[in-house]
PDB file of N, CA and C in Angstrom:
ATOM      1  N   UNK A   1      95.844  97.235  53.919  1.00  0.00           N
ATOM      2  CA  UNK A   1      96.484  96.072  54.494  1.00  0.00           C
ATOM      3  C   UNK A   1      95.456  95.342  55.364  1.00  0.00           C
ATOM      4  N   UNK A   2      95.211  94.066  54.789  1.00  0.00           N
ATOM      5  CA  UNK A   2      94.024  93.359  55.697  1.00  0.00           C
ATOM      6  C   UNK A   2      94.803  93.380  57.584  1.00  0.00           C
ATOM      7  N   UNK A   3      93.564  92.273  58.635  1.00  0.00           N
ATOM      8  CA  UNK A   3      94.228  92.693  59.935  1.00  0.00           C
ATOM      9  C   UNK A   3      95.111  91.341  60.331  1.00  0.00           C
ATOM     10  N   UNK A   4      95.283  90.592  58.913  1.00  0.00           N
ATOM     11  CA  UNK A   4      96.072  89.413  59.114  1.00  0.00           C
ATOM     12  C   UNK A   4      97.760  89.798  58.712  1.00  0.00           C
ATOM     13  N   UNK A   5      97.794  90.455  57.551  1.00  0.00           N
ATOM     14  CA  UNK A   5      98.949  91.194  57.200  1.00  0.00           C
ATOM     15  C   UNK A   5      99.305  92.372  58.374  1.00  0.00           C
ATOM     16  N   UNK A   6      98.471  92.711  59.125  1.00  0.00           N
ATOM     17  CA  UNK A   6      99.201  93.790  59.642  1.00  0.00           C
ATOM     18  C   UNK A   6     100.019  93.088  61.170  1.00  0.00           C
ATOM     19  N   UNK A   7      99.114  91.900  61.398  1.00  0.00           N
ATOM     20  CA  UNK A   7      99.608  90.913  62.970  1.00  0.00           C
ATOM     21  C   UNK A   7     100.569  90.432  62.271  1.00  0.00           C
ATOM     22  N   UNK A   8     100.880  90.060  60.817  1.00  0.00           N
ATOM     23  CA  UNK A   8     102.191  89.518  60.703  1.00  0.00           C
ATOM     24  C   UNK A   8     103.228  90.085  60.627  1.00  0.00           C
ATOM     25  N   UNK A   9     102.983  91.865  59.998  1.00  0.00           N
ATOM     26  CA  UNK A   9     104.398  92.760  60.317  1.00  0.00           C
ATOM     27  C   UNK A   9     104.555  93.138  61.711  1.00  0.00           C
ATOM     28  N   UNK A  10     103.533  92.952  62.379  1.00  0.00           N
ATOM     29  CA  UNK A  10     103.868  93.378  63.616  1.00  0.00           C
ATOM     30  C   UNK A  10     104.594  92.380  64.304  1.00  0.00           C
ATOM     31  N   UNK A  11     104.361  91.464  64.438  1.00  0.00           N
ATOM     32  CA  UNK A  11     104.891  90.006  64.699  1.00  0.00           C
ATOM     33  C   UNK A  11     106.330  90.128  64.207  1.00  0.00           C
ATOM     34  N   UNK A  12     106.735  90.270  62.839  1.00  0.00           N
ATOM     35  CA  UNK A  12     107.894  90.156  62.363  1.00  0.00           C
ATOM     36  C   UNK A  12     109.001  91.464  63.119  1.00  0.00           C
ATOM     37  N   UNK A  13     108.189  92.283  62.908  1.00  0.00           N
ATOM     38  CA  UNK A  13     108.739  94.013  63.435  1.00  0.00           C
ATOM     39  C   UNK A  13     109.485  93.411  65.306  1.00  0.00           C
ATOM     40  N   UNK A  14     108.526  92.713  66.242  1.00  0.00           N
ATOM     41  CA  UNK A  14     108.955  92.066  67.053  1.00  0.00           C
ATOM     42  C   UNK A  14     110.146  91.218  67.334  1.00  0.00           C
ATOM     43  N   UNK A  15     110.423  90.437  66.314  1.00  0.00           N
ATOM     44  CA  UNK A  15     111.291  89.354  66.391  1.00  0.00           C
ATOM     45  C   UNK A  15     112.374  89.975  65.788  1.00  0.00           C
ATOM     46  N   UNK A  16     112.607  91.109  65.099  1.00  0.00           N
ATOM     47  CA  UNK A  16     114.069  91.873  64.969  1.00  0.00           C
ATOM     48  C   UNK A  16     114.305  92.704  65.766  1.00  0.00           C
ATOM     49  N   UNK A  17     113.282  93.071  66.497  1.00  0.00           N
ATOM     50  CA  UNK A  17     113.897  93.632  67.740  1.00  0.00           C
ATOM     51  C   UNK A  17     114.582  92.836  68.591  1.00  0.00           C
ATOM     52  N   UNK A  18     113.858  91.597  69.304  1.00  0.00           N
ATOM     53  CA  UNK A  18     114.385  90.665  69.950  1.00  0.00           C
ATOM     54  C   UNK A  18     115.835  90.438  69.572  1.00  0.00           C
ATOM     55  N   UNK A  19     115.926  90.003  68.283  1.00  0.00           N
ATOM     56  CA  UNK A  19     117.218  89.416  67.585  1.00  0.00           C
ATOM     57  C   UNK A  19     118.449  91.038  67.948  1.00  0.00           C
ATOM     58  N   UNK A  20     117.916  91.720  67.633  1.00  0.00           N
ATOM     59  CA  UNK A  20     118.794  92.936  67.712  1.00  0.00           C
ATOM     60  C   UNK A  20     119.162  93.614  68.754  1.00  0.00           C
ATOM     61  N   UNK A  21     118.479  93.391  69.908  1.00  0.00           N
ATOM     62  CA  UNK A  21     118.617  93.281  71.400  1.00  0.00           C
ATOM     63  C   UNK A  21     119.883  92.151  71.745  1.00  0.00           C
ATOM     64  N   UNK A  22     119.491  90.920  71.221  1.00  0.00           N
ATOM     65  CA  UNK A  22     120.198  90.121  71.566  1.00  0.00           C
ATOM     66  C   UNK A  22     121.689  89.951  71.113  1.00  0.00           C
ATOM     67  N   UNK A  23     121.654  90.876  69.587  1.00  0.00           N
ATOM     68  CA  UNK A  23     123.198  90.733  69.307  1.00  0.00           C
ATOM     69  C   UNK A  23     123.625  92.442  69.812  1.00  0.00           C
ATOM     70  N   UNK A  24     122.978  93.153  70.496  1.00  0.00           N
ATOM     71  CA  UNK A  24     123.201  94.119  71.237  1.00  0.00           C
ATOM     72  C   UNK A  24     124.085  93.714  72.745  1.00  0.00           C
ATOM     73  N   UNK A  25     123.746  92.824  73.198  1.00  0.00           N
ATOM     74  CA  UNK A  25     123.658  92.715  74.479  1.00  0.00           C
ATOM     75  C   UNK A  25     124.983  91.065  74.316  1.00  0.00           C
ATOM     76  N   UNK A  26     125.412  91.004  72.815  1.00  0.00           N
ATOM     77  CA  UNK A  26     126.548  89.955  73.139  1.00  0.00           C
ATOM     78  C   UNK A  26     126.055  88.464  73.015  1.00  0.00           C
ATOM     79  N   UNK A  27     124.464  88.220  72.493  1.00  0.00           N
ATOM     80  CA  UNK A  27     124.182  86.700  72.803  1.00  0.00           C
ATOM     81  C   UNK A  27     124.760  86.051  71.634  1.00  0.00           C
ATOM     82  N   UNK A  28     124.951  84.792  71.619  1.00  0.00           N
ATOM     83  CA  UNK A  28     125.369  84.230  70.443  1.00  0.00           C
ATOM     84  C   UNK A  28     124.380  83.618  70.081  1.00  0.00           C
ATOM     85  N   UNK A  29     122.886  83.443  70.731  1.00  0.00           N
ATOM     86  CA  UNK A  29     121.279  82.934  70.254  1.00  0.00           C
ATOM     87  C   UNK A  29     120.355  83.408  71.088  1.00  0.00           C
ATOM     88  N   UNK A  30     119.421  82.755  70.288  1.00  0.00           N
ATOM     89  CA  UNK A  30     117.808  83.700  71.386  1.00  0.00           C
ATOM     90  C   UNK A  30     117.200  82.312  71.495  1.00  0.00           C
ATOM     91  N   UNK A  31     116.625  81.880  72.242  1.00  0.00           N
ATOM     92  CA  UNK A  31     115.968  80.873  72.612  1.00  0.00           C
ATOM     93  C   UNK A  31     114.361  81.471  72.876  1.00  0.00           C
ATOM     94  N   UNK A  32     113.178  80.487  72.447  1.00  0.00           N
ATOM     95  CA  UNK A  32     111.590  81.055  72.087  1.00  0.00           C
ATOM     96  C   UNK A  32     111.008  79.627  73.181  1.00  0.00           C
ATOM     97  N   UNK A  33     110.889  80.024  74.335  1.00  0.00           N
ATOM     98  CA  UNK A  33     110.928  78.912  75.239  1.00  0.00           C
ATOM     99  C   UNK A  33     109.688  79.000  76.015  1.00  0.00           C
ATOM    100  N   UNK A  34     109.206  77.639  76.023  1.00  0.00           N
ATOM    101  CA  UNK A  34     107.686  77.881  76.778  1.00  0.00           C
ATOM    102  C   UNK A  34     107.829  77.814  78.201  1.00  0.00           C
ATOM    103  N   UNK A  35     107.501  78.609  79.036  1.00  0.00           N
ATOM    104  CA  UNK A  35     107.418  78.840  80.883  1.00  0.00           C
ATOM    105  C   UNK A  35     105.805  79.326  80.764  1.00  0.00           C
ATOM    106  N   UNK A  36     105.845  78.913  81.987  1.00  0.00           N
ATOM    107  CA  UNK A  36     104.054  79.138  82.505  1.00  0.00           C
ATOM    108  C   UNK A  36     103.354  79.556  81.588  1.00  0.00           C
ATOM    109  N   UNK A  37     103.241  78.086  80.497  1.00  0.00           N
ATOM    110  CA  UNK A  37     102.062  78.384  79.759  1.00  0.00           C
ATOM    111  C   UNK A  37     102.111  79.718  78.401  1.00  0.00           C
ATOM    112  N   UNK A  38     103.099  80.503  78.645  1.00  0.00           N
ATOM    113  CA  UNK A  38     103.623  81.400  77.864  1.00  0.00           C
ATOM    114  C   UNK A  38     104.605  81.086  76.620  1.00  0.00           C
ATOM    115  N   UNK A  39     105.265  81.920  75.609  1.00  0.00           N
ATOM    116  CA  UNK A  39     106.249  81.538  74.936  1.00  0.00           C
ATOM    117  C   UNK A  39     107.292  83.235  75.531  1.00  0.00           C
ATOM    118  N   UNK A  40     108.744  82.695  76.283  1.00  0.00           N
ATOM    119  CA  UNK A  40     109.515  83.389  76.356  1.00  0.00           C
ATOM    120  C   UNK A  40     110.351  83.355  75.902  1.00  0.00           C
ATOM    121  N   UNK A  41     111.321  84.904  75.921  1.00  0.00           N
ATOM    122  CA  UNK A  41     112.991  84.938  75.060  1.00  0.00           C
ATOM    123  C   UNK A  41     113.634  84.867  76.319  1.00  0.00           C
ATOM    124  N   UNK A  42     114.856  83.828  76.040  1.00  0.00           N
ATOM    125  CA  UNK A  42     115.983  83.456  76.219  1.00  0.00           C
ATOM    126  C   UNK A  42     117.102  83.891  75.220  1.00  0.00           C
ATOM    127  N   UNK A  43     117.914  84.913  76.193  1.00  0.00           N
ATOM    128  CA  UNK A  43     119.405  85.127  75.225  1.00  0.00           C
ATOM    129  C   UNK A  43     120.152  84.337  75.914  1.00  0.00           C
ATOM    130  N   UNK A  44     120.888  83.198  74.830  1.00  0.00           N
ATOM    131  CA  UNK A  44     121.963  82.803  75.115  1.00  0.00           C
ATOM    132  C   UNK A  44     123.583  83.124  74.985  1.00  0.00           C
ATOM    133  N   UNK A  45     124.649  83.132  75.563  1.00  0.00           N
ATOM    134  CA  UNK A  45     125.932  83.482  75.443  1.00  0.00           C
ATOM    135  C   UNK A  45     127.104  82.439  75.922  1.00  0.00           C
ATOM    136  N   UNK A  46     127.745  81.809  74.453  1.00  0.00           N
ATOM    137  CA  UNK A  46     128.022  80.990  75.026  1.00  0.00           C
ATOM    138  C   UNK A  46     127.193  79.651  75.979  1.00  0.00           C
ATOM    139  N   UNK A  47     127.601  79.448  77.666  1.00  0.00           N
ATOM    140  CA  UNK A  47     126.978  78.842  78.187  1.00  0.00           C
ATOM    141  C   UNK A  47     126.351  79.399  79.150  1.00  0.00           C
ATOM    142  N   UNK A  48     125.590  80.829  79.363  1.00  0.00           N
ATOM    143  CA  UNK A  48     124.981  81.122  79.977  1.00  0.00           C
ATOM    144  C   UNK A  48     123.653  81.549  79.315  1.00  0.00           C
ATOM    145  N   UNK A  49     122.528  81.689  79.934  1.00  0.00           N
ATOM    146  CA  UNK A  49     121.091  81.852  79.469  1.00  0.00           C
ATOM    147  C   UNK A  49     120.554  83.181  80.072  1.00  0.00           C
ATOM    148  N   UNK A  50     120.058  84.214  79.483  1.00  0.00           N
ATOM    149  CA  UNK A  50     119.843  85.320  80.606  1.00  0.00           C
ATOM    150  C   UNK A  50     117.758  85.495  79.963  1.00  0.00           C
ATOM    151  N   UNK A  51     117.460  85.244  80.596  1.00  0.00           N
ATOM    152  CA  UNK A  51     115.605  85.652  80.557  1.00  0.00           C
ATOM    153  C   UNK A  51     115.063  86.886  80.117  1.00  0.00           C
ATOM    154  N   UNK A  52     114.659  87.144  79.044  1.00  0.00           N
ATOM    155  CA  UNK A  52     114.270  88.524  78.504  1.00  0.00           C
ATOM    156  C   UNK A  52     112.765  88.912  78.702  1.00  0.00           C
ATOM    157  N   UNK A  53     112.276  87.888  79.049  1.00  0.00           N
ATOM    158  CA  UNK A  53     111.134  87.958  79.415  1.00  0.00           C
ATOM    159  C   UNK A  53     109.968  87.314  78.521  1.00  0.00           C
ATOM    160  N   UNK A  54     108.312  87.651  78.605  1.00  0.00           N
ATOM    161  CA  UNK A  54     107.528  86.994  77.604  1.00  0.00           C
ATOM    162  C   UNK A  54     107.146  87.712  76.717  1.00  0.00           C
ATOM    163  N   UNK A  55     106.748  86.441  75.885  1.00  0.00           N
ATOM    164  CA  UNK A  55     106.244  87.870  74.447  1.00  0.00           C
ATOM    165  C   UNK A  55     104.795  87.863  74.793  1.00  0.00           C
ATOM    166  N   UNK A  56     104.531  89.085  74.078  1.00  0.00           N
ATOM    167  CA  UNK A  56     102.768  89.461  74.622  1.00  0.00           C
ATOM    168  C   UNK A  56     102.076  88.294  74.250  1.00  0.00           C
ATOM    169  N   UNK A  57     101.069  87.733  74.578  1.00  0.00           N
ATOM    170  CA  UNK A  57     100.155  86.846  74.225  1.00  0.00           C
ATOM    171  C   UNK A  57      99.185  87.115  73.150  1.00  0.00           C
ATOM    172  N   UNK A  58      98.955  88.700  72.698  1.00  0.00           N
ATOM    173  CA  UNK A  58      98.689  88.854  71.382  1.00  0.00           C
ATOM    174  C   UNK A  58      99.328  88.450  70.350  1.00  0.00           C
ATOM    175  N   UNK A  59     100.633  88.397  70.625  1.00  0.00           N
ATOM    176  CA  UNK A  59     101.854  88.188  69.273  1.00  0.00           C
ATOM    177  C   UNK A  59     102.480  86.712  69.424  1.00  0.00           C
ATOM    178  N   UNK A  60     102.221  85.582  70.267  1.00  0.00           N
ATOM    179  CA  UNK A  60     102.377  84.611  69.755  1.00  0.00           C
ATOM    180  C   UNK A  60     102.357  83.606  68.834  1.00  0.00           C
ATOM    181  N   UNK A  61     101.313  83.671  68.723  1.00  0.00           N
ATOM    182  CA  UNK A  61     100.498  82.493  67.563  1.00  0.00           C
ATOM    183  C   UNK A  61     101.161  83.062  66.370  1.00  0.00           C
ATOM    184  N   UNK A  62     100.909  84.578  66.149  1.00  0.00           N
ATOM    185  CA  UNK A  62     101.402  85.392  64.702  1.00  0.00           C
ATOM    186  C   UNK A  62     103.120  85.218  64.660  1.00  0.00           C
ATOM    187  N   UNK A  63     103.856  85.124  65.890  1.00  0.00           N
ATOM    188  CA  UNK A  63     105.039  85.218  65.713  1.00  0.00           C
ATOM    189  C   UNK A  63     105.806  83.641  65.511  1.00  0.00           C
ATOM    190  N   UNK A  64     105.275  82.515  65.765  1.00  0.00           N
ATOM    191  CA  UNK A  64     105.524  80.854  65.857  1.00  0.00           C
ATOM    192  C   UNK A  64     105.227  80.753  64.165  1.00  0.00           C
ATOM    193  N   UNK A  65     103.683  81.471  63.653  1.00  0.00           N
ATOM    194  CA  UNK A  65     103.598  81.028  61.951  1.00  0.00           C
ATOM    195  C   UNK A  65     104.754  82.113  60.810  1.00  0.00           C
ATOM    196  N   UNK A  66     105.418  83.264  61.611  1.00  0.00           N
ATOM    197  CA  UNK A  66     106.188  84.118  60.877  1.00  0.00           C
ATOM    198  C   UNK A  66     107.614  83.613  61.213  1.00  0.00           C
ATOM    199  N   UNK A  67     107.948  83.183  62.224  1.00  0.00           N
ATOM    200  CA  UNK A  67     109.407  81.989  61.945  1.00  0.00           C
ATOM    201  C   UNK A  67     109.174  80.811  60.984  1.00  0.00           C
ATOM    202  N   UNK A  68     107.828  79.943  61.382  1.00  0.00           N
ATOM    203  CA  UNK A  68     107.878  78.721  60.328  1.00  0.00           C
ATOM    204  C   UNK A  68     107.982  79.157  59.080  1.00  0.00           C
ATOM    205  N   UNK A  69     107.299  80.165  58.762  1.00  0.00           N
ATOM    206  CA  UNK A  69     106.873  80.534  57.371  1.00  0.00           C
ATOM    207  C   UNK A  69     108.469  81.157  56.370  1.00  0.00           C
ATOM    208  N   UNK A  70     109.360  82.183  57.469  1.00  0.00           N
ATOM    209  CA  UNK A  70     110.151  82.697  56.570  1.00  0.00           C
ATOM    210  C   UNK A  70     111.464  81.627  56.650  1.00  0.00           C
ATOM    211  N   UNK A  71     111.165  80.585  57.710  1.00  0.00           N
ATOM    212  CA  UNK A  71     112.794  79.921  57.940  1.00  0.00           C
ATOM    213  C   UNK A  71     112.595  78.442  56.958  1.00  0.00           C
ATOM    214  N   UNK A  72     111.036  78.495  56.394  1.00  0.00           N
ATOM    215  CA  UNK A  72     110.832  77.264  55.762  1.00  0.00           C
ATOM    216  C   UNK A  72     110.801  76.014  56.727  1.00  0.00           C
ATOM    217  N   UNK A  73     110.077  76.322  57.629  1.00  0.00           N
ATOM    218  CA  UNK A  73     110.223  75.001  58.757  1.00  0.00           C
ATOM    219  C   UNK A  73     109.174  74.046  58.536  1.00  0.00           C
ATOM    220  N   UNK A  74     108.138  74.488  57.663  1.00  0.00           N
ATOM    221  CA  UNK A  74     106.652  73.794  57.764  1.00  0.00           C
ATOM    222  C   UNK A  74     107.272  71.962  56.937  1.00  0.00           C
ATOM    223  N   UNK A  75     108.402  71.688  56.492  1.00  0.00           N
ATOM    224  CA  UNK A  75     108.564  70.183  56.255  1.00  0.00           C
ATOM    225  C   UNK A  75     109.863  70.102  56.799  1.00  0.00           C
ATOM    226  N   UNK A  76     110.707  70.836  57.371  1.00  0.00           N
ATOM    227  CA  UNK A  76     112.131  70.504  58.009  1.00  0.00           C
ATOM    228  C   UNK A  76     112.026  71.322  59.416  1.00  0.00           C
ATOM    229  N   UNK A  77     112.969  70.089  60.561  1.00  0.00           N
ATOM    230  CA  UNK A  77     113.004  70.656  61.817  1.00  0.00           C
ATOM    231  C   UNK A  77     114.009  71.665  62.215  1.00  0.00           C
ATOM    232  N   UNK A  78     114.695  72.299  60.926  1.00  0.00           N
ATOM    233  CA  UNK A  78     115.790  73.158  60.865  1.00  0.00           C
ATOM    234  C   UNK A  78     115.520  74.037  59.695  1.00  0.00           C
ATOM    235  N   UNK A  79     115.810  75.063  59.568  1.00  0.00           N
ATOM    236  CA  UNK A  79     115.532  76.731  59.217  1.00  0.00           C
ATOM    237  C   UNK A  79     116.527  77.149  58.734  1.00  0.00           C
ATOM    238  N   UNK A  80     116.315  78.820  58.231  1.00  0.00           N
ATOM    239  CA  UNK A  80     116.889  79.835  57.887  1.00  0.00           C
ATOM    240  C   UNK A  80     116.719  80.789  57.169  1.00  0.00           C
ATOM    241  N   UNK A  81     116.839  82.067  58.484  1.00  0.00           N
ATOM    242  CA  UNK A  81     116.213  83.357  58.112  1.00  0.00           C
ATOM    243  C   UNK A  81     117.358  84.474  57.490  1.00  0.00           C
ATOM    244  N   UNK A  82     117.444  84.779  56.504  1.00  0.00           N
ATOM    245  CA  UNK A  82     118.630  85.481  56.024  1.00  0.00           C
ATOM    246  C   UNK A  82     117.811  87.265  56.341  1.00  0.00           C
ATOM    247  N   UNK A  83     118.560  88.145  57.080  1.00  0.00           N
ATOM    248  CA  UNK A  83     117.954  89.021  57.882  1.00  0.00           C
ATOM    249  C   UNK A  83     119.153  90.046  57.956  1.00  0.00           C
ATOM    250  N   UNK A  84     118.644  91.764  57.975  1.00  0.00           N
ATOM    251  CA  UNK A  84     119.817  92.457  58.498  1.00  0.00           C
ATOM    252  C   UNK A  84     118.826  93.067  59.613  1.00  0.00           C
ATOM    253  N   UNK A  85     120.022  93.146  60.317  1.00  0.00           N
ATOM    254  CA  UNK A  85     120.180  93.227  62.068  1.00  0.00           C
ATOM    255  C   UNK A  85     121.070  94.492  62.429  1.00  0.00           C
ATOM    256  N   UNK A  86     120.230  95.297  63.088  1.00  0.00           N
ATOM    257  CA  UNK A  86     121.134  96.472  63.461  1.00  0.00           C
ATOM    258  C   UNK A  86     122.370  96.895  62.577  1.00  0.00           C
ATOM    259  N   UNK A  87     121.836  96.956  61.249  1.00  0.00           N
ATOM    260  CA  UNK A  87     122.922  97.426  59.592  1.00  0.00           C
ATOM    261  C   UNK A  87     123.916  96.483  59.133  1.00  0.00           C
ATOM    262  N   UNK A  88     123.642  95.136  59.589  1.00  0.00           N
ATOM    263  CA  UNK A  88     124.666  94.219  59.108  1.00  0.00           C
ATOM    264  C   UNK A  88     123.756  92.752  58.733  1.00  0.00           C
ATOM    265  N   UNK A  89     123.794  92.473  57.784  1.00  0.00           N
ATOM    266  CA  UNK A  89     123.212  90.749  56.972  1.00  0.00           C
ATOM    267  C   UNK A  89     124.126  89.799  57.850  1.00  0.00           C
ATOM    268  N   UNK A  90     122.738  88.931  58.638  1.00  0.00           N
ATOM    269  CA  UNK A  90     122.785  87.979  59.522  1.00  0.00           C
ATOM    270  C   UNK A  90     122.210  86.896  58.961  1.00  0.00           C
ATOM    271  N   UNK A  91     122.443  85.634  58.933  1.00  0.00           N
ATOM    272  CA  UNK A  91     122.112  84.570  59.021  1.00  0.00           C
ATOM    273  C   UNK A  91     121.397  83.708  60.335  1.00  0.00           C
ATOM    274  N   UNK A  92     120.116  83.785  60.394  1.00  0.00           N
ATOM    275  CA  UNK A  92     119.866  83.254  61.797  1.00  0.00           C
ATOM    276  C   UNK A  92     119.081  81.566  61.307  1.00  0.00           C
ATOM    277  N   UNK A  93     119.893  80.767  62.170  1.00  0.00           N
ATOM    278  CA  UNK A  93     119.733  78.967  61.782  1.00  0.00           C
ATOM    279  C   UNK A  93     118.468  78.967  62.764  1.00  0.00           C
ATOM    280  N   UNK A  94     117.223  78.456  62.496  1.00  0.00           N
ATOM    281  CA  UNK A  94     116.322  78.317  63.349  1.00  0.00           C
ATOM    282  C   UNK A  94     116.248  76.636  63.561  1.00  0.00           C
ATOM    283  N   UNK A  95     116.210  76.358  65.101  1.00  0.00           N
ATOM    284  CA  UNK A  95     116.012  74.539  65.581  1.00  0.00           C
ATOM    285  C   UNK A  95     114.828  75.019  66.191  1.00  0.00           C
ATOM    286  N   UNK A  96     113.641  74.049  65.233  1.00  0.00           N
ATOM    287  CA  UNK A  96     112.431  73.758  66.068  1.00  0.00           C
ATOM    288  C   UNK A  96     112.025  72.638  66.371  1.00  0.00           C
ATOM    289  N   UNK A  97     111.595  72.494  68.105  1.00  0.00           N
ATOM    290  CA  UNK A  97     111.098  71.268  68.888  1.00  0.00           C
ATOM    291  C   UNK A  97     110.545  71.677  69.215  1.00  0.00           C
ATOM    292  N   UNK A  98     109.787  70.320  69.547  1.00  0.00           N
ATOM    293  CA  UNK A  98     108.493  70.299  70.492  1.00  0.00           C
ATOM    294  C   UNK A  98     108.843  70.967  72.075  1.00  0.00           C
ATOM    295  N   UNK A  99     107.893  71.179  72.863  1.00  0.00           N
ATOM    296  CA  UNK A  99     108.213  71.532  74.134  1.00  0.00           C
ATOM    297  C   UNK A  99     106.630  71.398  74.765  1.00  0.00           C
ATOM    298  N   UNK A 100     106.517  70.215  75.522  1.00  0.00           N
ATOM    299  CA  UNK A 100     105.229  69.944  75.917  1.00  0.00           C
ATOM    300  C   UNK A 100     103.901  70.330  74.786  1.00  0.00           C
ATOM    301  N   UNK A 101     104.274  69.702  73.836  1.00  0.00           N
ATOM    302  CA  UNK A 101     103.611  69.584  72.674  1.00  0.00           C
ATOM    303  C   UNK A 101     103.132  71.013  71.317  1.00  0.00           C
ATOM    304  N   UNK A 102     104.051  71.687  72.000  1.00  0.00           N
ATOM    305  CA  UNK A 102     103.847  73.404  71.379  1.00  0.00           C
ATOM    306  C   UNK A 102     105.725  74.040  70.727  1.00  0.00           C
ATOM    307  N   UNK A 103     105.151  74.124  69.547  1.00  0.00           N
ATOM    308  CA  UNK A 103     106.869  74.992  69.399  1.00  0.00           C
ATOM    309  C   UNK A 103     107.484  75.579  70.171  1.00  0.00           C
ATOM    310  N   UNK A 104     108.682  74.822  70.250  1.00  0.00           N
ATOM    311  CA  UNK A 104     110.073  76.087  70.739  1.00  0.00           C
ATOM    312  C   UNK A 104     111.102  76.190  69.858  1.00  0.00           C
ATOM    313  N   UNK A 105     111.488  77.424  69.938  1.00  0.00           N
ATOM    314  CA  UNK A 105     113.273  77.455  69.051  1.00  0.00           C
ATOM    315  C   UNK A 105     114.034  78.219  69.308  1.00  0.00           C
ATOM    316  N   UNK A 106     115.098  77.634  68.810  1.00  0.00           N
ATOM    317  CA  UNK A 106     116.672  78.536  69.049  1.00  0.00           C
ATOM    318  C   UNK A 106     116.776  79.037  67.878  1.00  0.00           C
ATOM    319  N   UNK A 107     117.259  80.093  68.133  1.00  0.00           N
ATOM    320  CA  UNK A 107     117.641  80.962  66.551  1.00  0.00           C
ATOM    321  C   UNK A 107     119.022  81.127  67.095  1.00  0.00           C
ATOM    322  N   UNK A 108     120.169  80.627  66.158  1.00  0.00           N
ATOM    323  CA  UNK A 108     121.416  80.854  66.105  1.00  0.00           C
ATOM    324  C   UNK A 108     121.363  81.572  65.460  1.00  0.00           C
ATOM    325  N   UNK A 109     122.553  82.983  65.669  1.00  0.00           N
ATOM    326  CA  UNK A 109     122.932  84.118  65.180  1.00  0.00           C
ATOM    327  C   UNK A 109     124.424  84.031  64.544  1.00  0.00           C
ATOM    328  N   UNK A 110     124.515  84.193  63.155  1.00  0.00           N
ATOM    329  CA  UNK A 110     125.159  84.470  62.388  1.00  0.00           C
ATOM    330  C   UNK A 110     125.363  85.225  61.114  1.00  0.00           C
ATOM    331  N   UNK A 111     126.619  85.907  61.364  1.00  0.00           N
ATOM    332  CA  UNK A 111     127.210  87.217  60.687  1.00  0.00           C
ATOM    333  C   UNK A 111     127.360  86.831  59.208  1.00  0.00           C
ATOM    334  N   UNK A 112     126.377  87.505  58.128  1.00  0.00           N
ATOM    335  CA  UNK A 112     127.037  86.438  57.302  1.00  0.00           C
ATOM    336  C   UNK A 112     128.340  87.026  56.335  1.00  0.00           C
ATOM    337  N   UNK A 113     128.381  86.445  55.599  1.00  0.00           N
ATOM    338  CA  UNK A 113     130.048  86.570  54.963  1.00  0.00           C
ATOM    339  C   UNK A 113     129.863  86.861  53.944  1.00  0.00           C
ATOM    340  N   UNK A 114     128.621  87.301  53.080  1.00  0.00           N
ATOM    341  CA  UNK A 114     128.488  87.741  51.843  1.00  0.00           C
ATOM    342  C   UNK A 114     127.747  88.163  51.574  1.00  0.00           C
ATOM    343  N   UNK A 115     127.663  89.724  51.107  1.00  0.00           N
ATOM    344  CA  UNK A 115     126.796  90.675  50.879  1.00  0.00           C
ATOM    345  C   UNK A 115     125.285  89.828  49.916  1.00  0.00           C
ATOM    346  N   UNK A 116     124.746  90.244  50.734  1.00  0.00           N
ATOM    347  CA  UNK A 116     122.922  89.683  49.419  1.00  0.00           C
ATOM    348  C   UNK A 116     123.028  90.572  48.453  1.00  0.00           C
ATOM    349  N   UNK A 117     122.134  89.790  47.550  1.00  0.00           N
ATOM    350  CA  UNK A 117     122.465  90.892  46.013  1.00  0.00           C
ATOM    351  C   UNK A 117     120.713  90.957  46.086  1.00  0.00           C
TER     352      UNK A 117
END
């Protein structure tokens, strides 16, 4: 496995944790939000926001091209990652904006309603 394939499973291996934390803990989205210069998770619930903290600064860059890449964002500002999550097939809607000129996104979390074949 070259060391580009291995930053991208690791990267990916990351972002289902996040996601699986977050439908652990009740969020109905995760928010990928830039603070000091960093990219942080935001679980959202409803209308509250709770701070999960930052992602390492090794796994950024790898983790911004492994959302564009699997949600198909590279020509639309809207996504979708079809994903199982702690033993159940989720649908997560990815919204990407700008945020002082650097990606951010919300990944909406949804249960989906029909088994993948």
């Amino acid at each position: 496995m070259s060391d580009q394939d291995e930053k991208s499973a690791a990267a990916f291996q990351y972002l289902i944790r996040i996601l699986e934390e977050a439908i652990r803990a009740g969020a109905d989205s995760v928010g990928l939000e830039r603070e000091s210069g960093g990219l942080s998770v935001v679980q959202y619930t409803r209308n509250s926001g709770l701070a999960d903290g930052p992602i390492p600064k090794e796994l950024e860059q790898t983790l911004v091209e492994e959302i564009i890449d699997r949600s198909g964002l590279a020509d639309n500002p809207r996504g979708e990652i079809h994903i199982n999550l702690a033993g159940k097939d989720y649908r997560v809607i990815v919204d990407e904006r700008s945020d002082f000129g650097e990606s951010a996104f919300n990944l909406l979390l949804k249960r989906s309603t029909k088994a993948r074949k």
